[in-house]
N, C-alpha and C. Protein backbone atom coordinates (compact mmCIF):
# COMPACT_ATOMS: atom_id res chain seq x y z
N UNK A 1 6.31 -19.12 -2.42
CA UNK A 1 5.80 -17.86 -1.89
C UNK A 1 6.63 -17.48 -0.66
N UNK A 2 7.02 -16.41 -0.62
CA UNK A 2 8.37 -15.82 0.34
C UNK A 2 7.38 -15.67 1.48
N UNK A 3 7.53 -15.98 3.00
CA UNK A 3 7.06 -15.95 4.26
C UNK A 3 5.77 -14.33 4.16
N UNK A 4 6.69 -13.06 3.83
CA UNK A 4 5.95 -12.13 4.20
C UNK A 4 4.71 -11.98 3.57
N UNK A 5 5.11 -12.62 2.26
CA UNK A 5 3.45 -12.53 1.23
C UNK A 5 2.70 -14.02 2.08
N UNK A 6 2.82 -15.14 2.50
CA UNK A 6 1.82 -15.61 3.13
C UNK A 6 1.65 -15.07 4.13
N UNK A 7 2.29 -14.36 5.26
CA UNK A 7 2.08 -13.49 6.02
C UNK A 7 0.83 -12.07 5.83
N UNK A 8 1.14 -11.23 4.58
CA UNK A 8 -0.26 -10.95 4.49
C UNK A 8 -1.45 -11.31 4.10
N UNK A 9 -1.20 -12.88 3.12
CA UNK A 9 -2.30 -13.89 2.43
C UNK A 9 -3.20 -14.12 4.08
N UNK A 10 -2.44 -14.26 4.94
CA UNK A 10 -3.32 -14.70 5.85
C UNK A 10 -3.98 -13.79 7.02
N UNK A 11 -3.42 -12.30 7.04
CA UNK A 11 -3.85 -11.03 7.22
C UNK A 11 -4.76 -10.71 6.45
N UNK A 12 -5.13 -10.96 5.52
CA UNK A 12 -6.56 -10.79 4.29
C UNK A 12 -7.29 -11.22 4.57
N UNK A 13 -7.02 -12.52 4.93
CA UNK A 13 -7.87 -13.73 5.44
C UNK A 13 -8.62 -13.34 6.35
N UNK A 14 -7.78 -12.67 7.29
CA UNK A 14 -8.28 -12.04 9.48
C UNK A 14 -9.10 -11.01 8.88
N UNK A 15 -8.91 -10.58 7.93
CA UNK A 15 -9.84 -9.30 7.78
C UNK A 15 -11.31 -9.36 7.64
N UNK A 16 -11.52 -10.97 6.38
CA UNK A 16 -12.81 -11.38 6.06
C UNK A 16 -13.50 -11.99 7.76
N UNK A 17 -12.54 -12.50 8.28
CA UNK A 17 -13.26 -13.11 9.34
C UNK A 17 -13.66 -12.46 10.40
N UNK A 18 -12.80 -11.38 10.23
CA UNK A 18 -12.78 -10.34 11.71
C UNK A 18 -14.21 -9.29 10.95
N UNK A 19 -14.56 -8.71 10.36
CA UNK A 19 -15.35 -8.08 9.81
C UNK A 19 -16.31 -9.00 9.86
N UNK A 20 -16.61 -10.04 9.38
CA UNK A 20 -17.82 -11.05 9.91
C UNK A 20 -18.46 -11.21 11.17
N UNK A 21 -17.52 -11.49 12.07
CA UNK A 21 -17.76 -11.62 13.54
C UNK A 21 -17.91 -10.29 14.12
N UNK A 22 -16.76 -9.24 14.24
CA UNK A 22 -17.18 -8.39 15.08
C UNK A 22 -17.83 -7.28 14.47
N UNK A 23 -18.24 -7.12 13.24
CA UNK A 23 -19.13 -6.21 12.52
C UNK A 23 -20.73 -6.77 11.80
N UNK A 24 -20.53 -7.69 11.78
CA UNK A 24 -21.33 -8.23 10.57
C UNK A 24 -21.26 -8.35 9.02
N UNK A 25 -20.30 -8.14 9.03
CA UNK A 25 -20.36 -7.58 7.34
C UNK A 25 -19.68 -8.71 6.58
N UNK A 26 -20.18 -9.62 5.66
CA UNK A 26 -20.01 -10.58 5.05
C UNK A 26 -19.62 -10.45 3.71
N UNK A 27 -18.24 -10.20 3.78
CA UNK A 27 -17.77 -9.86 2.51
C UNK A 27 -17.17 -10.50 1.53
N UNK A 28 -17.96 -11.18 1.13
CA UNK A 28 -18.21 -12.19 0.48
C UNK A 28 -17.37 -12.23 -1.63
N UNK A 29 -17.59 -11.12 -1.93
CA UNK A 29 -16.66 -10.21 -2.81
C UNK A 29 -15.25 -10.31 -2.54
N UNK A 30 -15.14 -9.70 -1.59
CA UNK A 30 -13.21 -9.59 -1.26
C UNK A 30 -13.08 -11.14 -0.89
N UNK A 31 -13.86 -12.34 -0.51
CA UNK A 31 -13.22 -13.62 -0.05
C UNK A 31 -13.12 -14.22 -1.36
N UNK A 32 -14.22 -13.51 -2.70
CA UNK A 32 -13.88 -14.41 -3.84
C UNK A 32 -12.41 -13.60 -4.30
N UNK A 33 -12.43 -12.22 -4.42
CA UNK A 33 -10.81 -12.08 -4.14
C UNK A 33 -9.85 -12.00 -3.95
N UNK A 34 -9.93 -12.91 -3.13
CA UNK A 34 -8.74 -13.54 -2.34
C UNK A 34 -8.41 -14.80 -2.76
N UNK A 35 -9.63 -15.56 -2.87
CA UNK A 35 -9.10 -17.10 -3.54
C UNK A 35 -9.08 -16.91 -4.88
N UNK A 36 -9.16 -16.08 -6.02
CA UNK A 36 -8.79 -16.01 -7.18
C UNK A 36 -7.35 -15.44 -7.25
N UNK A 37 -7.13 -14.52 -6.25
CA UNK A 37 -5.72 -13.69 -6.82
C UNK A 37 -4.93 -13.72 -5.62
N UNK A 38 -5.34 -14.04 -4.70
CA UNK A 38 -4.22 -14.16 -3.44
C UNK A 38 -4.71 -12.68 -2.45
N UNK A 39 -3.96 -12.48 -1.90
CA UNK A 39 -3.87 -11.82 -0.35
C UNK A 39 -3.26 -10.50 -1.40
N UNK A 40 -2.11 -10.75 -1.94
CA UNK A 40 -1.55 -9.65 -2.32
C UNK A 40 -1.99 -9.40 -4.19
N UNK A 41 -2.33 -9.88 -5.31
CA UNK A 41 -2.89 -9.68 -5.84
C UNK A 41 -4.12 -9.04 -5.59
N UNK A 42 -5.05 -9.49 -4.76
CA UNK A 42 -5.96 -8.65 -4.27
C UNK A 42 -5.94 -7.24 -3.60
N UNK A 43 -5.08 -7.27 -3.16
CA UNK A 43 -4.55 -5.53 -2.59
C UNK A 43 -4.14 -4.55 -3.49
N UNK A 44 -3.08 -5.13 -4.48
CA UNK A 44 -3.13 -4.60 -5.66
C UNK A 44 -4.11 -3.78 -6.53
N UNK A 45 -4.89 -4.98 -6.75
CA UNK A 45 -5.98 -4.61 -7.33
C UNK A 45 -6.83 -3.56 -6.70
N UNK A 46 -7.52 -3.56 -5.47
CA UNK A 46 -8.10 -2.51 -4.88
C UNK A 46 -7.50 -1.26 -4.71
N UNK A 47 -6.09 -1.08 -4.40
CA UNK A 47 -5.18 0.16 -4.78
C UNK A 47 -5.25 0.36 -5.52
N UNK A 48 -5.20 -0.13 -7.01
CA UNK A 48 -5.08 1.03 -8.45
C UNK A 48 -6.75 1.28 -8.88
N UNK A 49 -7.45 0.71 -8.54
CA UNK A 49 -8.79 1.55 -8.57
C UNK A 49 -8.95 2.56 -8.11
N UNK A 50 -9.26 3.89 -8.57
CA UNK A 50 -10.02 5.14 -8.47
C UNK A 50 -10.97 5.20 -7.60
N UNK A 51 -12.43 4.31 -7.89
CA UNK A 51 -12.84 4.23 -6.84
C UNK A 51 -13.05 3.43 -5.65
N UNK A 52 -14.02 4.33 -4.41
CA UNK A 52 -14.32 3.80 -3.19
C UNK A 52 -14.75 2.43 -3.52
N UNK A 53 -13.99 1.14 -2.72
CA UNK A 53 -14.87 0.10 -3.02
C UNK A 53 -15.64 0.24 -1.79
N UNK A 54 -16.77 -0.85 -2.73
CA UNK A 54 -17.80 -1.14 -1.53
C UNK A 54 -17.73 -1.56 0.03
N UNK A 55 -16.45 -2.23 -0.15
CA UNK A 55 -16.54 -2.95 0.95
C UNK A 55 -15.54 -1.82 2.08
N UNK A 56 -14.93 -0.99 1.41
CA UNK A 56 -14.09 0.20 2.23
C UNK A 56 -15.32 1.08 2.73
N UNK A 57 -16.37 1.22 2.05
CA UNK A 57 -17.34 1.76 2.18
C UNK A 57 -18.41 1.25 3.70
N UNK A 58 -18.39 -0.01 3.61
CA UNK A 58 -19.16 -0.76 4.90
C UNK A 58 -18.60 -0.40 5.88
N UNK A 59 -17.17 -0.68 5.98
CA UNK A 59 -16.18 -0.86 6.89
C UNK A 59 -15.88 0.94 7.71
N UNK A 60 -15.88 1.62 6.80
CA UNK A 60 -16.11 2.86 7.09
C UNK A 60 -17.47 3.15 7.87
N UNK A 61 -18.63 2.68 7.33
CA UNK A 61 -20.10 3.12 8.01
C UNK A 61 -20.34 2.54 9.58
N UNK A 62 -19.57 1.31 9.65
CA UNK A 62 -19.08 0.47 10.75
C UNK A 62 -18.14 1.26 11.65
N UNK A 63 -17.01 2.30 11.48
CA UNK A 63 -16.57 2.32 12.10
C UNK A 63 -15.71 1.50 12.01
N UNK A 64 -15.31 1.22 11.17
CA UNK A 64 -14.10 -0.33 11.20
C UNK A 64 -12.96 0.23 10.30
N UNK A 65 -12.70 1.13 9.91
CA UNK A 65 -11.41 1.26 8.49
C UNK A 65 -10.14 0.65 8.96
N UNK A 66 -10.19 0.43 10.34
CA UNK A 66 -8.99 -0.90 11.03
C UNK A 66 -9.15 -2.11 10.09
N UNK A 67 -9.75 -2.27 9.64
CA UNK A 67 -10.02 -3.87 9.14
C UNK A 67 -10.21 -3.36 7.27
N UNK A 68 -9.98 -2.87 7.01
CA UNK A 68 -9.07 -2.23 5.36
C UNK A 68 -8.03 -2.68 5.08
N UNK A 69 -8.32 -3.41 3.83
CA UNK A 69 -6.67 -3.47 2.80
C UNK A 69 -6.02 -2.50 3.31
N UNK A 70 -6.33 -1.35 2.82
CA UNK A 70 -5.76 -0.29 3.15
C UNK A 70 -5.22 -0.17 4.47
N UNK A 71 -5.47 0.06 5.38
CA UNK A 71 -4.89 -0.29 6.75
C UNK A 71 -3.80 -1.03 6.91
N UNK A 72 -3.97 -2.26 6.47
CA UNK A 72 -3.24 -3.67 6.55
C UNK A 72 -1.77 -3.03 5.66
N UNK A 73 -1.90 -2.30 4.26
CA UNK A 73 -0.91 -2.12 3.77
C UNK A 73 0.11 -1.51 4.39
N UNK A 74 -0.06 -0.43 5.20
CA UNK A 74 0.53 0.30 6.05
C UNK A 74 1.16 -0.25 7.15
N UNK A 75 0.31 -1.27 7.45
CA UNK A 75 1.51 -1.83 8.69
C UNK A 75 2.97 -1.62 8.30
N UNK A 76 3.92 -1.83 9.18
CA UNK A 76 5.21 -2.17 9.29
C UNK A 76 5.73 -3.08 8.15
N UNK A 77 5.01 -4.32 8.94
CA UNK A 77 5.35 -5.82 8.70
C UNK A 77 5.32 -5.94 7.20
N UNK A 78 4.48 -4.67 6.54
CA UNK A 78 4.13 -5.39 4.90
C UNK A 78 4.70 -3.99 4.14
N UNK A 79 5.08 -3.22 4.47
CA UNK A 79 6.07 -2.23 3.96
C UNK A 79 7.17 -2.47 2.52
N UNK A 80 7.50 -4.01 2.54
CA UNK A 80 8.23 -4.43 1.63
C UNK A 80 7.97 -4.79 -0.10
N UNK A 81 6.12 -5.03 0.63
CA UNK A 81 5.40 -5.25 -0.38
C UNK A 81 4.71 -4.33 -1.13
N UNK A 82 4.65 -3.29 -0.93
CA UNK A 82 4.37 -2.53 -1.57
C UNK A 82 4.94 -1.34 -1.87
N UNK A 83 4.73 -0.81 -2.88
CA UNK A 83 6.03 0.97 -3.35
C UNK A 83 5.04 1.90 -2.49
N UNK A 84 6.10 2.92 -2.70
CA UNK A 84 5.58 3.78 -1.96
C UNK A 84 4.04 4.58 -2.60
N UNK A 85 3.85 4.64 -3.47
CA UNK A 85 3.38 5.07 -4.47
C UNK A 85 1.68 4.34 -4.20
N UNK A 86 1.82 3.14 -3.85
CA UNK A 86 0.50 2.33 -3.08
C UNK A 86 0.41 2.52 -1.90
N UNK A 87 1.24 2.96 -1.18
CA UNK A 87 0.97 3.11 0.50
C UNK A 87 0.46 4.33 0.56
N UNK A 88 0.47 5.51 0.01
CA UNK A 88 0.38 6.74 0.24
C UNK A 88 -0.98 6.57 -0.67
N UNK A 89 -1.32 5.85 -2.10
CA UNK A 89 -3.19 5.89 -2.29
C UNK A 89 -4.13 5.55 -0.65
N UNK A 90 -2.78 4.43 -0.10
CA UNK A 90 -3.81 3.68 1.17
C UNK A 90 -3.84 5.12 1.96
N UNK A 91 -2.63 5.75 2.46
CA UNK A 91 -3.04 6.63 3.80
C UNK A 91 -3.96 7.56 3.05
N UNK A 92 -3.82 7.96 1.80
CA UNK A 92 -4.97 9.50 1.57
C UNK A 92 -6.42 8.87 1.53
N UNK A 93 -6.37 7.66 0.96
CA UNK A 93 -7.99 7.00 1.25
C UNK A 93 -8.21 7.21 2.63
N UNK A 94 -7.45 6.76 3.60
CA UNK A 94 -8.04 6.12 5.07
C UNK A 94 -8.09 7.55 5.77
N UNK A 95 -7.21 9.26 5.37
CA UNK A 95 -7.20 9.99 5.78
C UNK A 95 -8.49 10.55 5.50
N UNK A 96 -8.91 10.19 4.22
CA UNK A 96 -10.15 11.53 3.29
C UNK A 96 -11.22 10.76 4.53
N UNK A 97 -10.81 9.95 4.51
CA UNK A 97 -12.48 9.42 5.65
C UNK A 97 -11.89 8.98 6.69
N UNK A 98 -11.56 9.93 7.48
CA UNK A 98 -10.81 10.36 8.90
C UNK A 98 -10.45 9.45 9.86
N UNK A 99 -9.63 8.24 9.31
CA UNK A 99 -8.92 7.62 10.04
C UNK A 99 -7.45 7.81 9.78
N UNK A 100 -6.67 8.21 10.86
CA UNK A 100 -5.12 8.16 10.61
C UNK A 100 -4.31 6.88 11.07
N UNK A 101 -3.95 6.41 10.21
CA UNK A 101 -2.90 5.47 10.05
C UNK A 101 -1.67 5.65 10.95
């Protein structure tokens, strides 16, 4: 596994934990998708779905869309990993529910 994909495997990771602690939200779903498909299999997957997942949904009601796959994709650092074509589902999601990236 090339540095940058454990690099976001373990940015997936900060997300379940950071949403636990400083939100509450126990997302318990995205941690079983993470240990079935990885950090980046799992991102995948939530990008080519149509719809709102649930857990974009919490994170939004929270006030949290910082702590989104979506978010995370956009960084800099993970730019490599994904086409453009997935970064731009992430910014129009995180835009339609008024966070700018």
């Amino acid at each position: 596994m090339a540095a940058q994909d454990r690099q976001f495997d373990n940015a997936m990771v900060q997300i379940y934990l950071r949403a636990k602690a400083e939100c509450g939200y126990n997302a318990t779903r995205f941690l079983q998708m993470l240990t079935e498909h990885g950090g980046l299999g799992t991102a995948k997957r939530l990008l080519a779905s149509d719809e709102t997942q649930y857990g974009f949904t919490e994170l939004w009601e929270r006030g949290r869309l910082d702590l989104t796959v979506e978010a995370h994709v956009l960084k800099a650092e993970f730019e490599g990993l994904f086409p453009d074509e997935e970064r731009q589902r992430a910014r129009s999601r995180l835009k339609a529910h008024g966070y700018e990236p």
